[in-house]
PDB file of N, CA and C in Angstrom:
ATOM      1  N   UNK A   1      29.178-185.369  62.030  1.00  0.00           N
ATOM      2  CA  UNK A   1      30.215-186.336  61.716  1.00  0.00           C
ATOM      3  C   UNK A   1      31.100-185.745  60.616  1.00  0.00           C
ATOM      4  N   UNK A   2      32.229-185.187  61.019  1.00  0.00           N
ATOM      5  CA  UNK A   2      33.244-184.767  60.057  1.00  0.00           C
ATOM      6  C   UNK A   2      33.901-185.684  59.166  1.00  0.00           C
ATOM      7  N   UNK A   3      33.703-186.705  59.278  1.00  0.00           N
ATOM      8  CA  UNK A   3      34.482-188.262  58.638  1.00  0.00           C
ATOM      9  C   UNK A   3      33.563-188.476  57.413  1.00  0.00           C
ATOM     10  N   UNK A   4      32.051-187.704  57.119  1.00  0.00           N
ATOM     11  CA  UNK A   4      31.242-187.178  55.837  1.00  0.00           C
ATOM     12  C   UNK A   4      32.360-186.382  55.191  1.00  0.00           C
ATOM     13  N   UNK A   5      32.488-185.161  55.708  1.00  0.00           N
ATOM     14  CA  UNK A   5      33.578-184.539  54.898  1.00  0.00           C
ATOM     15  C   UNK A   5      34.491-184.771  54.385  1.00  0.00           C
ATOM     16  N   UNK A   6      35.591-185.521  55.389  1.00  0.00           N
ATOM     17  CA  UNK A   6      36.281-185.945  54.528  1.00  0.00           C
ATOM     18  C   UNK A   6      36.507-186.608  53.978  1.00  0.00           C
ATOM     19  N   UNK A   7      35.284-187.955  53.806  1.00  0.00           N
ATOM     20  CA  UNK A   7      35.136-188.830  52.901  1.00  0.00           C
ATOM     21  C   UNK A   7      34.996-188.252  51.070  1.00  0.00           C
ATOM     22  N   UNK A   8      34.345-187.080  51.263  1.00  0.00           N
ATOM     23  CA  UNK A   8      34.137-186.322  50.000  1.00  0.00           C
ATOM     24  C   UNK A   8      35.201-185.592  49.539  1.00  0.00           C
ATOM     25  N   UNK A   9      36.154-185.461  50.565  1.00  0.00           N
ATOM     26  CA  UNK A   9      37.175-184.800  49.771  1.00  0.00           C
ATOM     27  C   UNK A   9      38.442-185.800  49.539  1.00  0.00           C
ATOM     28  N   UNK A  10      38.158-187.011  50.097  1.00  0.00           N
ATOM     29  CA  UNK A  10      39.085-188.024  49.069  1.00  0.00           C
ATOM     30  C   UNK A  10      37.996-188.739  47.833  1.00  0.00           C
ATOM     31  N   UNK A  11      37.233-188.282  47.600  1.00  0.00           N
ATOM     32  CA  UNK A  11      36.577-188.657  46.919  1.00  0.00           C
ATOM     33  C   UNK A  11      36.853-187.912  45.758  1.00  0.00           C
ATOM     34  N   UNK A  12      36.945-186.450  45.788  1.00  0.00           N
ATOM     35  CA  UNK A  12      36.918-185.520  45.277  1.00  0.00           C
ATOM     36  C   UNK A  12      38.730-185.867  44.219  1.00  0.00           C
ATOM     37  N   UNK A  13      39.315-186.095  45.242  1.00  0.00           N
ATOM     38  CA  UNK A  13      40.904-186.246  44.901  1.00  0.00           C
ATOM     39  C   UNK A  13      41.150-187.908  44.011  1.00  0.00           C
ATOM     40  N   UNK A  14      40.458-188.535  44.501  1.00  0.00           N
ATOM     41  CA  UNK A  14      40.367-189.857  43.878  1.00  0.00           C
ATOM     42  C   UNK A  14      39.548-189.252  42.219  1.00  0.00           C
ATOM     43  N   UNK A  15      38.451-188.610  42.254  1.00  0.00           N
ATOM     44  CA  UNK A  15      38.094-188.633  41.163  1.00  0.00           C
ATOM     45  C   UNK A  15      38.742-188.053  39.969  1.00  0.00           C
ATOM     46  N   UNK A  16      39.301-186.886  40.423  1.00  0.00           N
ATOM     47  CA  UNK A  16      39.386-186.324  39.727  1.00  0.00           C
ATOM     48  C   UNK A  16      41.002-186.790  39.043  1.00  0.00           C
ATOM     49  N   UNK A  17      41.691-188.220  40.162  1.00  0.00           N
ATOM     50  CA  UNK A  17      42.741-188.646  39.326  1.00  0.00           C
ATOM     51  C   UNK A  17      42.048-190.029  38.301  1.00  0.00           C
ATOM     52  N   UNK A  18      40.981-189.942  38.853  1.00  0.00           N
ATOM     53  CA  UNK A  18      40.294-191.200  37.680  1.00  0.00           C
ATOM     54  C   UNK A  18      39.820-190.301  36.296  1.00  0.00           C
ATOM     55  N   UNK A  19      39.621-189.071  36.385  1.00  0.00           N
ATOM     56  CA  UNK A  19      39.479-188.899  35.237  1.00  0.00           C
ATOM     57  C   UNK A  19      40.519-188.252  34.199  1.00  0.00           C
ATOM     58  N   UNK A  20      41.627-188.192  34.819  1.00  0.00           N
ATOM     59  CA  UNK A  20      42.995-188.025  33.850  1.00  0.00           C
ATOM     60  C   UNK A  20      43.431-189.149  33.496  1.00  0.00           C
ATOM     61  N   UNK A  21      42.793-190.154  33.756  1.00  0.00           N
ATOM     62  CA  UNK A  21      42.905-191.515  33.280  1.00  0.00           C
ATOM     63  C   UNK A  21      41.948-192.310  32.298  1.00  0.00           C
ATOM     64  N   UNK A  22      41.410-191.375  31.648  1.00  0.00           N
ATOM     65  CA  UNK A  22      39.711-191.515  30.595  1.00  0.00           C
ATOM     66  C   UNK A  22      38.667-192.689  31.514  1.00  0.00           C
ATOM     67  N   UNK A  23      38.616-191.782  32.996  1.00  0.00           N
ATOM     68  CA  UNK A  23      37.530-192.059  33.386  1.00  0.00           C
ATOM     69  C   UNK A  23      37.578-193.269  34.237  1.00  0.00           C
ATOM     70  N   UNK A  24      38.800-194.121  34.624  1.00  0.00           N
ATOM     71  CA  UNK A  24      39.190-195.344  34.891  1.00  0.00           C
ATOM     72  C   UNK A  24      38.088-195.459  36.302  1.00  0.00           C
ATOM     73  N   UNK A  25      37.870-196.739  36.221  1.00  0.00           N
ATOM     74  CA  UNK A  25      37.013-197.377  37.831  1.00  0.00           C
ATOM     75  C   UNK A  25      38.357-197.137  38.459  1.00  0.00           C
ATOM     76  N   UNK A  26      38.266-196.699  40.381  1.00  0.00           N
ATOM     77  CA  UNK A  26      38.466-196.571  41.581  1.00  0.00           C
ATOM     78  C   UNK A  26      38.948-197.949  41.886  1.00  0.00           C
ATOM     79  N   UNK A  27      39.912-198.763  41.851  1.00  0.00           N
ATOM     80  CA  UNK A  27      39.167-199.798  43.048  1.00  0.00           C
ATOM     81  C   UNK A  27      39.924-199.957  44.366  1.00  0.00           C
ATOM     82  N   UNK A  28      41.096-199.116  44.775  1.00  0.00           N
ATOM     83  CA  UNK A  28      41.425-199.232  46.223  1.00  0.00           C
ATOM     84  C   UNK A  28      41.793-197.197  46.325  1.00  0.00           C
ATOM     85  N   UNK A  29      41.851-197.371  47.589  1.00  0.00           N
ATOM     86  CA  UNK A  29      42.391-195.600  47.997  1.00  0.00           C
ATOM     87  C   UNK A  29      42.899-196.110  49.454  1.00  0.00           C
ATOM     88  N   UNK A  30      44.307-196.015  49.528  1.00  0.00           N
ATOM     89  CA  UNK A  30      45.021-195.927  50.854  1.00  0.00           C
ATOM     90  C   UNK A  30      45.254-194.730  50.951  1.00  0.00           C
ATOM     91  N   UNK A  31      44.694-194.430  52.844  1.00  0.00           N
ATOM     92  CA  UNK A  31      44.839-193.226  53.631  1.00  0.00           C
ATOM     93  C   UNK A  31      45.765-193.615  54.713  1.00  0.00           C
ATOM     94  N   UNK A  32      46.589-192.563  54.685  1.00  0.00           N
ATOM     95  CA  UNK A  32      47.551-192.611  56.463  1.00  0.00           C
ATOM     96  C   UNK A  32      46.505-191.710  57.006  1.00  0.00           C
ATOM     97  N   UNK A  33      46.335-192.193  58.490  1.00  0.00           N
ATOM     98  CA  UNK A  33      45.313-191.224  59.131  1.00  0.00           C
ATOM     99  C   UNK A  33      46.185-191.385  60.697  1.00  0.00           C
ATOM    100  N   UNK A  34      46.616-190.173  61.043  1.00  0.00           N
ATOM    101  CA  UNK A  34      47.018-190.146  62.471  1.00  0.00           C
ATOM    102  C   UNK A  34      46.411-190.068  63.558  1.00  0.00           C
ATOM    103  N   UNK A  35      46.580-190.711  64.407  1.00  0.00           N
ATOM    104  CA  UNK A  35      45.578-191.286  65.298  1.00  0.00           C
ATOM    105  C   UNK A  35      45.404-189.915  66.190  1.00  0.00           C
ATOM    106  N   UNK A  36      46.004-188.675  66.334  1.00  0.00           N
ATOM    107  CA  UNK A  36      45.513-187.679  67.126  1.00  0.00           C
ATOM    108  C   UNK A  36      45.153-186.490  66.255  1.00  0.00           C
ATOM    109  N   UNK A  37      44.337-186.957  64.666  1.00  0.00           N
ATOM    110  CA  UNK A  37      44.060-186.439  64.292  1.00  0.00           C
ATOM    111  C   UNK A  37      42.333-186.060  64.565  1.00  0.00           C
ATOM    112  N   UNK A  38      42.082-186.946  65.226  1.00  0.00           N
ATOM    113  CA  UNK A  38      40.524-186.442  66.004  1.00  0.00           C
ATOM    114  C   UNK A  38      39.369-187.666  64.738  1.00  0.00           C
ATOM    115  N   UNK A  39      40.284-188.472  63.919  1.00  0.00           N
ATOM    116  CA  UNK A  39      39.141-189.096  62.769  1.00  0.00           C
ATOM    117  C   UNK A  39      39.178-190.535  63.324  1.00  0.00           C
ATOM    118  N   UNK A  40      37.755-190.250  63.334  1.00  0.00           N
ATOM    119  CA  UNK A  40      37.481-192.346  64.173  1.00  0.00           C
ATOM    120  C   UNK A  40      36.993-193.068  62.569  1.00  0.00           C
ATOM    121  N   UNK A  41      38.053-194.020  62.969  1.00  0.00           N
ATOM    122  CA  UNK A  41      38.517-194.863  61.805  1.00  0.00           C
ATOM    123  C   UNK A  41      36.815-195.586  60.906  1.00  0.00           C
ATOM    124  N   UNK A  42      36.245-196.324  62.489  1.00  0.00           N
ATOM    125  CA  UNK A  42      35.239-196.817  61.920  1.00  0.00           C
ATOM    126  C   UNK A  42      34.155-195.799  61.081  1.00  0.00           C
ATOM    127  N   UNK A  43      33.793-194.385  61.566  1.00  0.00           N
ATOM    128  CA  UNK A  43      33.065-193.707  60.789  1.00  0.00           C
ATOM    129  C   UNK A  43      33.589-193.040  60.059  1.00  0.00           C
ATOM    130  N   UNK A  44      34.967-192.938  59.581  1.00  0.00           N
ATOM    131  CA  UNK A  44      35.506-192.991  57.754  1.00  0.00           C
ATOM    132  C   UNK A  44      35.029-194.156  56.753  1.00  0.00           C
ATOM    133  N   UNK A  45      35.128-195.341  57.826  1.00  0.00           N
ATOM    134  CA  UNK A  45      34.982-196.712  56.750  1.00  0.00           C
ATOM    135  C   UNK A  45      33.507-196.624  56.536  1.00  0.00           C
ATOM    136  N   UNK A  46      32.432-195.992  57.365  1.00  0.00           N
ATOM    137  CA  UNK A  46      30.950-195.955  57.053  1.00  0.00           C
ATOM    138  C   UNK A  46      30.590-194.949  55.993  1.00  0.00           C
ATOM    139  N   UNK A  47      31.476-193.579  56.173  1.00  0.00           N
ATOM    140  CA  UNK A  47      31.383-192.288  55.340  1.00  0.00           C
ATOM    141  C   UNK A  47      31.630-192.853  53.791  1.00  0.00           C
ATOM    142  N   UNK A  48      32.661-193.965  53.807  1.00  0.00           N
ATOM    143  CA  UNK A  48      33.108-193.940  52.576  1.00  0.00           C
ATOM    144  C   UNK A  48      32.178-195.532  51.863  1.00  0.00           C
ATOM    145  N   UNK A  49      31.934-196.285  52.594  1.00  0.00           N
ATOM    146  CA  UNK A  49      30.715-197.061  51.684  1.00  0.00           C
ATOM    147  C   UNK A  49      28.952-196.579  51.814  1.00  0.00           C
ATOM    148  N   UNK A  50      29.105-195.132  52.099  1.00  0.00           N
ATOM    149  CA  UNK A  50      27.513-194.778  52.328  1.00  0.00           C
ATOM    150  C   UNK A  50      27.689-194.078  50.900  1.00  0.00           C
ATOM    151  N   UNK A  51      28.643-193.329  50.775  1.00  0.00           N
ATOM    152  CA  UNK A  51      28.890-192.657  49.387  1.00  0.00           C
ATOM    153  C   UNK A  51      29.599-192.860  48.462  1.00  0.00           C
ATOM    154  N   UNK A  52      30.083-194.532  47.762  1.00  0.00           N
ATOM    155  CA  UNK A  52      30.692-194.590  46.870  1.00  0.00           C
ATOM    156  C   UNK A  52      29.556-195.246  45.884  1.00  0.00           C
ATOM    157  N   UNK A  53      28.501-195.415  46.210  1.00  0.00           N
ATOM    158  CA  UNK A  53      27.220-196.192  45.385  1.00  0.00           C
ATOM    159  C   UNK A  53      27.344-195.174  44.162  1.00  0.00           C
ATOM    160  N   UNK A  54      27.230-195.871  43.115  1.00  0.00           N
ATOM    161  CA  UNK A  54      26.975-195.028  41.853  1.00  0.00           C
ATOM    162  C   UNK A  54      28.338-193.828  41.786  1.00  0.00           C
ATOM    163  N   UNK A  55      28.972-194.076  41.559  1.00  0.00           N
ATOM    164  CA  UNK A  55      30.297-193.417  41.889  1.00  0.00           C
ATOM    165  C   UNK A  55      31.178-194.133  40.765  1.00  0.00           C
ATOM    166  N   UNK A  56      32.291-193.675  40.324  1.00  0.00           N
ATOM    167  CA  UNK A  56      33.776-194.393  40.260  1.00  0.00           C
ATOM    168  C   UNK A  56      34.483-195.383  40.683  1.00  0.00           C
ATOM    169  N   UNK A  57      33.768-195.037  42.059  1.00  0.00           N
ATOM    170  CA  UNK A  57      34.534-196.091  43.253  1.00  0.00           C
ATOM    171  C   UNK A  57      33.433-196.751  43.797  1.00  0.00           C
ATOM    172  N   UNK A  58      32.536-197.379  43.186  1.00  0.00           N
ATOM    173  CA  UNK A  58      31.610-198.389  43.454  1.00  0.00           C
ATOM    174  C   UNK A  58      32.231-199.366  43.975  1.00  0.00           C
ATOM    175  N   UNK A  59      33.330-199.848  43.551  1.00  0.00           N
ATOM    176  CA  UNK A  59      33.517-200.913  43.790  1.00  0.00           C
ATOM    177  C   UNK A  59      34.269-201.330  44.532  1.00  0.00           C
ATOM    178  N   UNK A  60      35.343-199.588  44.726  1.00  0.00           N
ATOM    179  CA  UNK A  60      36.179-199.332  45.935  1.00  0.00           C
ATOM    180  C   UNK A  60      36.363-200.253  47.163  1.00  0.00           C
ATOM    181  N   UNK A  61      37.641-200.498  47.677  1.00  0.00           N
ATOM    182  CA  UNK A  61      38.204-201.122  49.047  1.00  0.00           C
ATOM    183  C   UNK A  61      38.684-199.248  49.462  1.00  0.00           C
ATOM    184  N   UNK A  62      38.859-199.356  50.922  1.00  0.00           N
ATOM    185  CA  UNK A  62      39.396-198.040  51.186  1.00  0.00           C
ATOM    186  C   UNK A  62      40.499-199.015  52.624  1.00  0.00           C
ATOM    187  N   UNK A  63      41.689-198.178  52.355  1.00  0.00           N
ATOM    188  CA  UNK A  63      42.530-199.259  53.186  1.00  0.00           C
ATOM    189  C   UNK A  63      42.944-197.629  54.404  1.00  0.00           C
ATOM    190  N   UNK A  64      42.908-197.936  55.335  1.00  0.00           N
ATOM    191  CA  UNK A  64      43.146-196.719  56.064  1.00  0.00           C
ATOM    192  C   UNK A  64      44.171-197.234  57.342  1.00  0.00           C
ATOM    193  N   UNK A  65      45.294-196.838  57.183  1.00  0.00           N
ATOM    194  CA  UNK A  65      46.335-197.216  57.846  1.00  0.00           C
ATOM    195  C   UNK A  65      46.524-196.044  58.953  1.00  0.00           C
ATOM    196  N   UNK A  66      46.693-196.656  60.782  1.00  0.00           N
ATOM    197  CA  UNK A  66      46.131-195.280  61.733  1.00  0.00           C
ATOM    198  C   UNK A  66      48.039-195.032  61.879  1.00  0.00           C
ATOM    199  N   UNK A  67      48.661-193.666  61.851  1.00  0.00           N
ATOM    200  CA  UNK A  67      49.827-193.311  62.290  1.00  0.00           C
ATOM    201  C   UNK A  67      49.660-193.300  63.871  1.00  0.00           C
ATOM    202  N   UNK A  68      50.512-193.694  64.559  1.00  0.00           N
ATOM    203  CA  UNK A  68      51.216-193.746  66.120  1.00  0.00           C
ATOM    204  C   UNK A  68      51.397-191.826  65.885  1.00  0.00           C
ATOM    205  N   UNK A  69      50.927-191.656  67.338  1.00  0.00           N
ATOM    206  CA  UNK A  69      51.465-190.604  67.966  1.00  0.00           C
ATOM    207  C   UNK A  69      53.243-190.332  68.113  1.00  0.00           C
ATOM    208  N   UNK A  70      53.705-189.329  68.146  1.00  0.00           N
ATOM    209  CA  UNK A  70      54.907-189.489  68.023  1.00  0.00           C
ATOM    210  C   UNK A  70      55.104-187.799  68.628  1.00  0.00           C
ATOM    211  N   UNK A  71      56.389-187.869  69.966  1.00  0.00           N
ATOM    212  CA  UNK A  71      56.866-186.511  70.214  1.00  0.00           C
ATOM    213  C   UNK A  71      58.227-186.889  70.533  1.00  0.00           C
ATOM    214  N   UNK A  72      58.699-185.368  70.559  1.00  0.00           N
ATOM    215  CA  UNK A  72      60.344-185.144  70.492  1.00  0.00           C
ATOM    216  C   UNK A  72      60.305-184.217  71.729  1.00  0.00           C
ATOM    217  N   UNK A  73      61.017-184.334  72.353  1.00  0.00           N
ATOM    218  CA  UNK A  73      61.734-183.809  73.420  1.00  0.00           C
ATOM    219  C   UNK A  73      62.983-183.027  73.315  1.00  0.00           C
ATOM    220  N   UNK A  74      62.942-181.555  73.339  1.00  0.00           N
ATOM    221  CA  UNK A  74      64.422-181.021  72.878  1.00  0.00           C
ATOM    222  C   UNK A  74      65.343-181.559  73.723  1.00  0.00           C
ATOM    223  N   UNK A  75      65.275-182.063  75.182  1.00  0.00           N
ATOM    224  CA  UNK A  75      66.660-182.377  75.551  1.00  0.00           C
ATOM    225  C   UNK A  75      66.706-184.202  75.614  1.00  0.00           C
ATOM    226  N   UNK A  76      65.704-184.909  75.491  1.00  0.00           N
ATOM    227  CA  UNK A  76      65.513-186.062  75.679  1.00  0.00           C
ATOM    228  C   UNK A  76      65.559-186.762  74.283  1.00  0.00           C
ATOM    229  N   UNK A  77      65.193-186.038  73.459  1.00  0.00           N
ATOM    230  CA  UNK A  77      65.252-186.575  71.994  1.00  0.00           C
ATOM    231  C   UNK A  77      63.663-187.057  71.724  1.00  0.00           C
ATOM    232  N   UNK A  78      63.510-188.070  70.967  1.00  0.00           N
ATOM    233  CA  UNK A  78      62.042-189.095  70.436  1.00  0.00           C
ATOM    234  C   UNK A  78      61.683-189.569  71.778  1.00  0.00           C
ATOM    235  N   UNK A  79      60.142-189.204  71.852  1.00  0.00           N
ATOM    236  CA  UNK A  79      59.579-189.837  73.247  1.00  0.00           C
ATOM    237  C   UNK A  79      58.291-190.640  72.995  1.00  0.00           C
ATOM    238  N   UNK A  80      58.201-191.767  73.791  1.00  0.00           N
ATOM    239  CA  UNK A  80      57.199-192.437  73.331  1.00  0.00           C
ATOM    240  C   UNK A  80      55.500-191.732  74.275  1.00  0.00           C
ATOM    241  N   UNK A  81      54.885-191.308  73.354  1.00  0.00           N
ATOM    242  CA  UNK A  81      53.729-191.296  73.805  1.00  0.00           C
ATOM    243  C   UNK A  81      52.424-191.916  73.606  1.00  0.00           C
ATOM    244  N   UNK A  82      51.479-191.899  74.346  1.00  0.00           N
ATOM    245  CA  UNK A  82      49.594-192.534  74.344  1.00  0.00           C
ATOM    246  C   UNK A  82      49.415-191.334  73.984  1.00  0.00           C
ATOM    247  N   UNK A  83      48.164-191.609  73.490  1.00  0.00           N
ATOM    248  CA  UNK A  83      46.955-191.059  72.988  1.00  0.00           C
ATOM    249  C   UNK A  83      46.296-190.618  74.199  1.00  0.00           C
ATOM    250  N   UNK A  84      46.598-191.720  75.535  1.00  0.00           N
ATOM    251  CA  UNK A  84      45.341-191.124  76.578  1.00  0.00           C
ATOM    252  C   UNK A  84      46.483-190.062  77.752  1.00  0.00           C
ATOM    253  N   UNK A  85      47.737-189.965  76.871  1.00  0.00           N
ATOM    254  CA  UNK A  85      48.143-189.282  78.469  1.00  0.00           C
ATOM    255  C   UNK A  85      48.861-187.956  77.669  1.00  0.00           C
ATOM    256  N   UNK A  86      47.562-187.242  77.937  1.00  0.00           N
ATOM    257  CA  UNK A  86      47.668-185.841  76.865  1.00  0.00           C
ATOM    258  C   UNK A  86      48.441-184.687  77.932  1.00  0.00           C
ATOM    259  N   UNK A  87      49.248-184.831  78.895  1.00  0.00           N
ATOM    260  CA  UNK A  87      50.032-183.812  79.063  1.00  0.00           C
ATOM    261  C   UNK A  87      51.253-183.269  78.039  1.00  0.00           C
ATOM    262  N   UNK A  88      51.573-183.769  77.674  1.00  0.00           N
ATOM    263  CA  UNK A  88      52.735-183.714  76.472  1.00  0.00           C
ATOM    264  C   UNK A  88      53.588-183.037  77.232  1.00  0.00           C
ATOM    265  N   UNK A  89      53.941-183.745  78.519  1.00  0.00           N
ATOM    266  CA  UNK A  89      55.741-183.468  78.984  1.00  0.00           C
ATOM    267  C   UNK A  89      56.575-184.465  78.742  1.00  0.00           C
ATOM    268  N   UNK A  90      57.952-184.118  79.033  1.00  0.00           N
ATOM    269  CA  UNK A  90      58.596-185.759  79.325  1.00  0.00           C
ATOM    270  C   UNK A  90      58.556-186.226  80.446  1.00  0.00           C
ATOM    271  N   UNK A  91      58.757-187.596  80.391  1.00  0.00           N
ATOM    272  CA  UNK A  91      58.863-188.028  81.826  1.00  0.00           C
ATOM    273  C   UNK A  91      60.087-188.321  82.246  1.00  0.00           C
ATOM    274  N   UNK A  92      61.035-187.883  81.216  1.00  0.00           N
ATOM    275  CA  UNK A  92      62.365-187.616  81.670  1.00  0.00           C
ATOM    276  C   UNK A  92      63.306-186.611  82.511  1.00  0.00           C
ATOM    277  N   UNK A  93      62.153-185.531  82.063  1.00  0.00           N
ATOM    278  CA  UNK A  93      63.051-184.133  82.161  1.00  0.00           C
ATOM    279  C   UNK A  93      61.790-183.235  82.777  1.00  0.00           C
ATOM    280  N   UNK A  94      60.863-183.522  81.754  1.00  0.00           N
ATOM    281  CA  UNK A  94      59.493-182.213  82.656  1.00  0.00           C
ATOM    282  C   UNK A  94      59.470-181.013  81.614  1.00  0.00           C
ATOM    283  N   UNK A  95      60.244-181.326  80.534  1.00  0.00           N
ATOM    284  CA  UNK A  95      59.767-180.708  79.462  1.00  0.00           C
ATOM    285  C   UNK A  95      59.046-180.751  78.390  1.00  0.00           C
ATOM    286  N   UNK A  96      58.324-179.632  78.002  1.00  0.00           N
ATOM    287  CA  UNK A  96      57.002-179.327  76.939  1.00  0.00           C
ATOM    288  C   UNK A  96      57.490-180.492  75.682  1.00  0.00           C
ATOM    289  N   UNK A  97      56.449-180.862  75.594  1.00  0.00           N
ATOM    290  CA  UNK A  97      57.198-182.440  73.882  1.00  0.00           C
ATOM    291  C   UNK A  97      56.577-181.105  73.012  1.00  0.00           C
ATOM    292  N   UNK A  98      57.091-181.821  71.751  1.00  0.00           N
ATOM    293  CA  UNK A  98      56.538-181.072  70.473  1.00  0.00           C
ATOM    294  C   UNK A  98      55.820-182.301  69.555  1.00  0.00           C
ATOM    295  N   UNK A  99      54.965-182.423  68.950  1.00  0.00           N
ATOM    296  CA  UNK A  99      54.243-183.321  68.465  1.00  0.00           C
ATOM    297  C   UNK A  99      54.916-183.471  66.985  1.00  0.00           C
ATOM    298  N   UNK A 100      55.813-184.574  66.961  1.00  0.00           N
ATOM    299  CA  UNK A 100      56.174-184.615  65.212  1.00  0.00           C
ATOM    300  C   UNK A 100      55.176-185.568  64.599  1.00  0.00           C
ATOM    301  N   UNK A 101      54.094-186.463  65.231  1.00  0.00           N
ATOM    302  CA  UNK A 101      53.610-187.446  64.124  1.00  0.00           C
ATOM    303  C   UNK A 101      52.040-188.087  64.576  1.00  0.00           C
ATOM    304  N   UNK A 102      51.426-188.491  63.699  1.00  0.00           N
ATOM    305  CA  UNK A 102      49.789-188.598  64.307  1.00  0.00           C
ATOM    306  C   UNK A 102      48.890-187.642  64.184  1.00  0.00           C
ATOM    307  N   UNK A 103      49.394-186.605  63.344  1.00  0.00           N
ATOM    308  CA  UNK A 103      48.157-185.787  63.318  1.00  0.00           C
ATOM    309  C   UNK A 103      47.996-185.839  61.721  1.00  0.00           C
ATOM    310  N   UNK A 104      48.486-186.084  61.073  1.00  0.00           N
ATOM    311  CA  UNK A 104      48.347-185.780  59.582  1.00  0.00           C
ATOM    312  C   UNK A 104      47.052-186.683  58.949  1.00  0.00           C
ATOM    313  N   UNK A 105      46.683-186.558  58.161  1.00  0.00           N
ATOM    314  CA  UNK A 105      45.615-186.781  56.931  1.00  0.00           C
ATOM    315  C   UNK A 105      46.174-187.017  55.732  1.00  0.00           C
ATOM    316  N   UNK A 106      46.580-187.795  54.622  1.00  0.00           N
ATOM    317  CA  UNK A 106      46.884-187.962  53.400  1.00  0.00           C
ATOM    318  C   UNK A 106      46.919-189.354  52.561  1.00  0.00           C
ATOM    319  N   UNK A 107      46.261-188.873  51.649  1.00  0.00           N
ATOM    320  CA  UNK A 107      45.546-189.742  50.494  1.00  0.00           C
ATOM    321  C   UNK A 107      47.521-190.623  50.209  1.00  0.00           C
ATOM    322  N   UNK A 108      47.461-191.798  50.455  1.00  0.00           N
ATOM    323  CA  UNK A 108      49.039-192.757  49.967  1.00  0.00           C
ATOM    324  C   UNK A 108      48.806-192.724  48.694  1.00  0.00           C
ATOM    325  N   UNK A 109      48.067-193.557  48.005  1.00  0.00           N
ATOM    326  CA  UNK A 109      48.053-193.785  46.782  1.00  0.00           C
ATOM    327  C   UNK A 109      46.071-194.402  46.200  1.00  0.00           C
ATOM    328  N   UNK A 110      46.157-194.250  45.073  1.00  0.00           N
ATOM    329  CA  UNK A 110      44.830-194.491  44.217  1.00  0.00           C
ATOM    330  C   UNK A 110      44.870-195.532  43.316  1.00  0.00           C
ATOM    331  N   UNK A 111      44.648-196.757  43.632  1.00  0.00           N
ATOM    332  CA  UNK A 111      44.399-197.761  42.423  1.00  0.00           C
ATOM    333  C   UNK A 111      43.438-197.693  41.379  1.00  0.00           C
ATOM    334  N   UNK A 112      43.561-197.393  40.264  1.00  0.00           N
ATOM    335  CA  UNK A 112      42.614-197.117  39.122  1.00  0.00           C
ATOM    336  C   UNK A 112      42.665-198.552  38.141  1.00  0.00           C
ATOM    337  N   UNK A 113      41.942-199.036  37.695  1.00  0.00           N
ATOM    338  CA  UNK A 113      41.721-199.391  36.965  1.00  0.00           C
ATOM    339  C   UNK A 113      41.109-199.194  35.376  1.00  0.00           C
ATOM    340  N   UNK A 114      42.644-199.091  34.899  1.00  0.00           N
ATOM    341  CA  UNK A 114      42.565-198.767  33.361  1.00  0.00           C
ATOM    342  C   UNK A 114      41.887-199.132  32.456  1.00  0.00           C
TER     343      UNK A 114
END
């Protein structure tokens, strides 16, 4: 389960902005998580209350917001795509999409409590 990992490395990023803050409690961490980034939502939300016990973020909410897939079409422009219909042509034209959105990973913001 890779959703261990990267539970520890927002953990890692959360902490280490709690302690430029003399140590402040955790209590929310919003993630954008793109939905063809391969991370299943529910075993982030398990990764991250199996390991915030005795932590900073004991007391932590983790808000994880999923990004829409998103491709561009050089002659068609923005194309709407699924998740389940992984050819990545258009169905306009029959050309290759390029993937601009849904794959990314990044920490939004860290609520600390001062």
């Amino acid at each position: 389960m890779h959703e261990m990992a990267i539970a520890q490395s927002v953990f890692d990023i959360a902490f280490a902005e709690a302690a430029g803050h003399s140590g402040a409690r955790i209590r929310k961490i919003k993630l954008s998580i793109g939905e063809f980034s391969g991370v299943v939502k529910e075993s982030l939300d398990f990764a991250f209350e199996a390991m915030k016990k005795d932590t900073p973020a004991a007391e932590a909410e983790i808000e994880i917001e999923i990004v829409r897939l998103t491709a561009l079409c050089e002659e068609c422009g923005p194309v709407k795509c699924r998740l389940n219909d992984l050819k990545f042509t258009c169905g306009g034209c029959g050309r290759q999409l390029t993937i601009t959105g849904g794959k990314q990973m990044k920490v939004d913001y860290i609520d600390l409590d001062d």
